[in-house]
N, C-alpha and C. Protein backbone atom coordinates (compact mmCIF):
# COMPACT_ATOMS: atom_id res chain seq x y z
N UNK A 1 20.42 18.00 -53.75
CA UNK A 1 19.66 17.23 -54.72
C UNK A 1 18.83 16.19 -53.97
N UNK A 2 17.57 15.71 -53.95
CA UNK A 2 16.38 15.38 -53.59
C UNK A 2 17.10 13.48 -53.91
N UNK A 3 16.87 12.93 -53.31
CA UNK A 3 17.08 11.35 -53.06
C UNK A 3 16.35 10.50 -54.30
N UNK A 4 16.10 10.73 -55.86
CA UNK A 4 15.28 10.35 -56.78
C UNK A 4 16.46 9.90 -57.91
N UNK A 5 15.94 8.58 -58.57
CA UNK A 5 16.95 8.20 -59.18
C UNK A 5 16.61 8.32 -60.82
N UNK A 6 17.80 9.26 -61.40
CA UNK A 6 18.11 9.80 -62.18
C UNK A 6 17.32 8.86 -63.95
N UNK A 7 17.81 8.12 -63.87
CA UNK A 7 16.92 7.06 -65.04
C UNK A 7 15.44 6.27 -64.72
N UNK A 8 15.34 6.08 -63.77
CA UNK A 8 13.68 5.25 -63.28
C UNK A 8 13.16 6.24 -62.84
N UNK A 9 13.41 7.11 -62.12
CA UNK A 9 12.54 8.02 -61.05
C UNK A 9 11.98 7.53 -60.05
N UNK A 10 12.80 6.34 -59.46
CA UNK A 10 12.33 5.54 -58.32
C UNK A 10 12.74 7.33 -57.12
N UNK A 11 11.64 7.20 -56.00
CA UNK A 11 12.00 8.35 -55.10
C UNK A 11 11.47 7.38 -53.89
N UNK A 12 11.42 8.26 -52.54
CA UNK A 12 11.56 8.05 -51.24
C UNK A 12 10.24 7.86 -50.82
N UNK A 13 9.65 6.72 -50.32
CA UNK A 13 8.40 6.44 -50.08
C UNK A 13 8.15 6.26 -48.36
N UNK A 14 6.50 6.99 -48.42
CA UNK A 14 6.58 7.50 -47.26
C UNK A 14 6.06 6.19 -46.73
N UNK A 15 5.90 5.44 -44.97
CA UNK A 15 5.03 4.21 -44.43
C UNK A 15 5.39 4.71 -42.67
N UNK A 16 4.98 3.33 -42.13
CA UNK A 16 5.01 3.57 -40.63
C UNK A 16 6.07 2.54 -40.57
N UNK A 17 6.35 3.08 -38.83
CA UNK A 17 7.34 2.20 -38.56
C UNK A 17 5.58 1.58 -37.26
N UNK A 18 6.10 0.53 -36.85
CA UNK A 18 4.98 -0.52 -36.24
C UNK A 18 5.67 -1.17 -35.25
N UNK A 19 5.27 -0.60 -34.38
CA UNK A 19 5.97 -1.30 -32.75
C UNK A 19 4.86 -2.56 -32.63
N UNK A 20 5.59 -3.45 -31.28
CA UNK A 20 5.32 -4.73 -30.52
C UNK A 20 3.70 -4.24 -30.31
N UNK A 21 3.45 -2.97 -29.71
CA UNK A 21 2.47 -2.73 -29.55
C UNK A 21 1.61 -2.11 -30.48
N UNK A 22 1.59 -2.04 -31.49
CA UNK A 22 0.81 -1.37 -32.63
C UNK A 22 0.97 0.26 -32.91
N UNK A 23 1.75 0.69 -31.95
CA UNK A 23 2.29 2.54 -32.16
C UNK A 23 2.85 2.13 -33.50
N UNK A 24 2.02 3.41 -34.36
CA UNK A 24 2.27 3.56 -35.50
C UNK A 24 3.18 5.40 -35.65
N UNK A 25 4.70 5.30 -36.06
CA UNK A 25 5.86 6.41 -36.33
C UNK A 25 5.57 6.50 -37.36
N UNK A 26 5.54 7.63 -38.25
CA UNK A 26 5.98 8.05 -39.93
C UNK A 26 7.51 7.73 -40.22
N UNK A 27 7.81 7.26 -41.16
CA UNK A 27 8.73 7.25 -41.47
C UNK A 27 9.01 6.98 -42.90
N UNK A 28 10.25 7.26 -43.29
CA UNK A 28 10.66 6.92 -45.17
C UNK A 28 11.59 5.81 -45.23
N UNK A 29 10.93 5.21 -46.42
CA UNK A 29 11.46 3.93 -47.35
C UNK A 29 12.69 4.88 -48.65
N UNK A 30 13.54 5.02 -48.43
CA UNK A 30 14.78 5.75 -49.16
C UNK A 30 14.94 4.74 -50.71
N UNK A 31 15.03 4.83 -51.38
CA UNK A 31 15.28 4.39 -52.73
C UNK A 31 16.47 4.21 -52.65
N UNK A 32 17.63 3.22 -52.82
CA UNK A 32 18.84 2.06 -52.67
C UNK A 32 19.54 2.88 -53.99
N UNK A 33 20.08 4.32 -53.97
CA UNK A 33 21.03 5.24 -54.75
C UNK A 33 22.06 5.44 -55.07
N UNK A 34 23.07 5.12 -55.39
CA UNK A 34 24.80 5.73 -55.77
C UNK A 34 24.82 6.48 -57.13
N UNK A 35 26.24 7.12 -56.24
CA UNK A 35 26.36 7.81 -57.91
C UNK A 35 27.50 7.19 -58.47
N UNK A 36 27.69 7.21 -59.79
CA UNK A 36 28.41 6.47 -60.52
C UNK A 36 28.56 7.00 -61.61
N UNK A 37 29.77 7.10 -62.28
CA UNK A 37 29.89 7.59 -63.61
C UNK A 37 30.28 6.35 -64.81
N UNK A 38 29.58 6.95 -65.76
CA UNK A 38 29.67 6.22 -66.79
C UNK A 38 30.13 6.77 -68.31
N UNK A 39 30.43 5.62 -68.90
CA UNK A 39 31.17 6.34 -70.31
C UNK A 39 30.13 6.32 -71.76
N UNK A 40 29.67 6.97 -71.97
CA UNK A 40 28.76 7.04 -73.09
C UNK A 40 29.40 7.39 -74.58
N UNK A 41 30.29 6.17 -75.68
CA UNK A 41 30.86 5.81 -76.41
C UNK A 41 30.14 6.78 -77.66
N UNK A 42 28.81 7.08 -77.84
CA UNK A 42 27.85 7.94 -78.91
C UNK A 42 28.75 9.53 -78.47
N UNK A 43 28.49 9.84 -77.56
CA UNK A 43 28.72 11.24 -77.22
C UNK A 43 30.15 11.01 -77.10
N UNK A 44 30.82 10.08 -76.77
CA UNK A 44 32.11 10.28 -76.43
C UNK A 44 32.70 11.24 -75.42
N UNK A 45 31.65 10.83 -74.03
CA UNK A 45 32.25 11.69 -72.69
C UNK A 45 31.61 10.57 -71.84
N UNK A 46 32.01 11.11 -70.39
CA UNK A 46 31.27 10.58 -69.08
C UNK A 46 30.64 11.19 -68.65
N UNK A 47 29.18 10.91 -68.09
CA UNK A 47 28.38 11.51 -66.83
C UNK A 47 28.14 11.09 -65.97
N UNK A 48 27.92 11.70 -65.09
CA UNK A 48 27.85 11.27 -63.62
C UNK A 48 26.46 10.93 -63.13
N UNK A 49 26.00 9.83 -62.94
CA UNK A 49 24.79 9.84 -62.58
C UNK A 49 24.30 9.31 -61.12
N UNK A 50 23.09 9.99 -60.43
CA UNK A 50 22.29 8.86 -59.62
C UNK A 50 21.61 8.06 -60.00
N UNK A 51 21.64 7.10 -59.44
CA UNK A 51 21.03 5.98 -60.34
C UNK A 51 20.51 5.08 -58.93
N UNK A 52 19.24 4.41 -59.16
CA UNK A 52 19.22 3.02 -58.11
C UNK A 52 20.30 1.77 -58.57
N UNK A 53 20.14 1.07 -57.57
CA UNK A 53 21.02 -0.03 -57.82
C UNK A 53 19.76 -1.33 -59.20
N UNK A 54 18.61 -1.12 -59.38
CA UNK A 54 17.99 -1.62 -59.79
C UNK A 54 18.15 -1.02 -61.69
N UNK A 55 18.17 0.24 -61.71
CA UNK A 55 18.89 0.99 -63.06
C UNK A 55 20.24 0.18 -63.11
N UNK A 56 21.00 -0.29 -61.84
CA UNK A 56 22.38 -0.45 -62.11
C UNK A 56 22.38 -1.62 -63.33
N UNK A 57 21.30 -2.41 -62.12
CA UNK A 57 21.09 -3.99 -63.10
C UNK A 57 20.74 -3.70 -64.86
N UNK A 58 19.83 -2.83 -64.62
CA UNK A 58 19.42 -2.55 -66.10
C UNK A 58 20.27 -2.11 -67.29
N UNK A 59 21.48 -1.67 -66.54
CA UNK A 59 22.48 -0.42 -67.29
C UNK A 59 23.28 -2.12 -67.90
N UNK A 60 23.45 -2.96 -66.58
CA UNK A 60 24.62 -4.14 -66.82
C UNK A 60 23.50 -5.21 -67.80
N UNK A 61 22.52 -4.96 -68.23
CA UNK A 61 21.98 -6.15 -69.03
C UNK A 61 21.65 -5.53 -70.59
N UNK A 62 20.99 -4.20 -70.21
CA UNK A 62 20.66 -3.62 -71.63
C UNK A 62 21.54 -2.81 -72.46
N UNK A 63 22.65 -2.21 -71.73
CA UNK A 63 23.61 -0.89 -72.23
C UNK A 63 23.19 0.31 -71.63
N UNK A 64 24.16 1.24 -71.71
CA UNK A 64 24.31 2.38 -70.94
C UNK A 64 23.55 3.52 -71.99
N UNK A 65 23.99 2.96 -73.04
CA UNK A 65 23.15 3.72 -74.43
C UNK A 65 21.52 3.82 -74.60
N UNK A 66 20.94 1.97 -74.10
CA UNK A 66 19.46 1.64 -74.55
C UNK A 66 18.80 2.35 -73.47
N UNK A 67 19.49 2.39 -72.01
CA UNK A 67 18.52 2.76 -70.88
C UNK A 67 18.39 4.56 -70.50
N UNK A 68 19.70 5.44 -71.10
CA UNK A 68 19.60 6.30 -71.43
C UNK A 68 18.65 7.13 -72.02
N UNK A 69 18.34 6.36 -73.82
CA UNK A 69 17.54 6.27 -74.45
C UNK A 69 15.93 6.01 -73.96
N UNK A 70 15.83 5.20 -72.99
CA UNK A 70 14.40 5.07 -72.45
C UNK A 70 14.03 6.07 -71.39
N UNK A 71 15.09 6.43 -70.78
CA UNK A 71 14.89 7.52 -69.79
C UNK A 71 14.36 8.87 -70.39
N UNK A 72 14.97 9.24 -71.33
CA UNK A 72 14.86 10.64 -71.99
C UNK A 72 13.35 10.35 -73.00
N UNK A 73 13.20 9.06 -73.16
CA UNK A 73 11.51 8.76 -73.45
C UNK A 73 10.57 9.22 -73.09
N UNK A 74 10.74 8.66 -71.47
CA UNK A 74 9.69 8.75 -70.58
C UNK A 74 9.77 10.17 -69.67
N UNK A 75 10.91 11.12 -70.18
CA UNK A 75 11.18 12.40 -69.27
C UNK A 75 11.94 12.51 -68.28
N UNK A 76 12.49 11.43 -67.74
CA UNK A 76 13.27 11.54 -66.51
C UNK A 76 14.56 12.27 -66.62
N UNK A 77 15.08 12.17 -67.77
CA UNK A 77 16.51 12.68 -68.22
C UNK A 77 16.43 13.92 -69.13
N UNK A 78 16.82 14.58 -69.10
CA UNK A 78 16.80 16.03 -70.33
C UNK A 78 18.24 15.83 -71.00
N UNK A 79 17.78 16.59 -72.37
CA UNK A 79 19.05 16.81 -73.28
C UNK A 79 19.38 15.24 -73.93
C-alpha cells in the first residue's frame, strides 16, 4: 500500500536535498502516517486506518464519525 493518508490524502512529496555546496539530490518529503484502529459507534465495528498524525488531531477534536463523513465527501474513503 502506497504511503497516502487514508482521510486527507496527504501523500509523499517530491524536493531536493541541498548540500554546503549547492549539489542539488532528489529526494521525498514522506507524509508523518500510522495505522490505528478505531471504533465507529454508527456501524458498530472497528477499522483500521492510515491516517496522518494531522487527521489524528482532527479525529481528537471533531469525532471519528464527522471526519469520516468528510472524507467519503471529498472521495478519499469508499463505502
Amino acid at each position: 500500500m502506497s504511503r497516502v493518508c487514508e482521510l486527507t490524502g496527504k501523500r509523499a512529496m517530491v524536493g531536493n536535498n541541498v548540500s554546503h555546496a549547492m549539489n542539488k539530490t532528489k529526494r521525498k518529503f514522506n507524509a508523518n502516517l500510522v495505522k490505528k484502529r478505531f471504533f465507529i459507534p454508527e456501524e458498530d465495528r472497528w477499522v483500521t486506518l492510515k491516517v496522518s498524525t494531522s487527521a489524528l488531531k482532527d479525529i481528537n477534536k471533531k469525532g471519528i464519525s464527522a471526519v469520516i463523513k468528510e472524507a467519503r465527501a471529498k472521495g478519499f474513503l469508499k463505502k
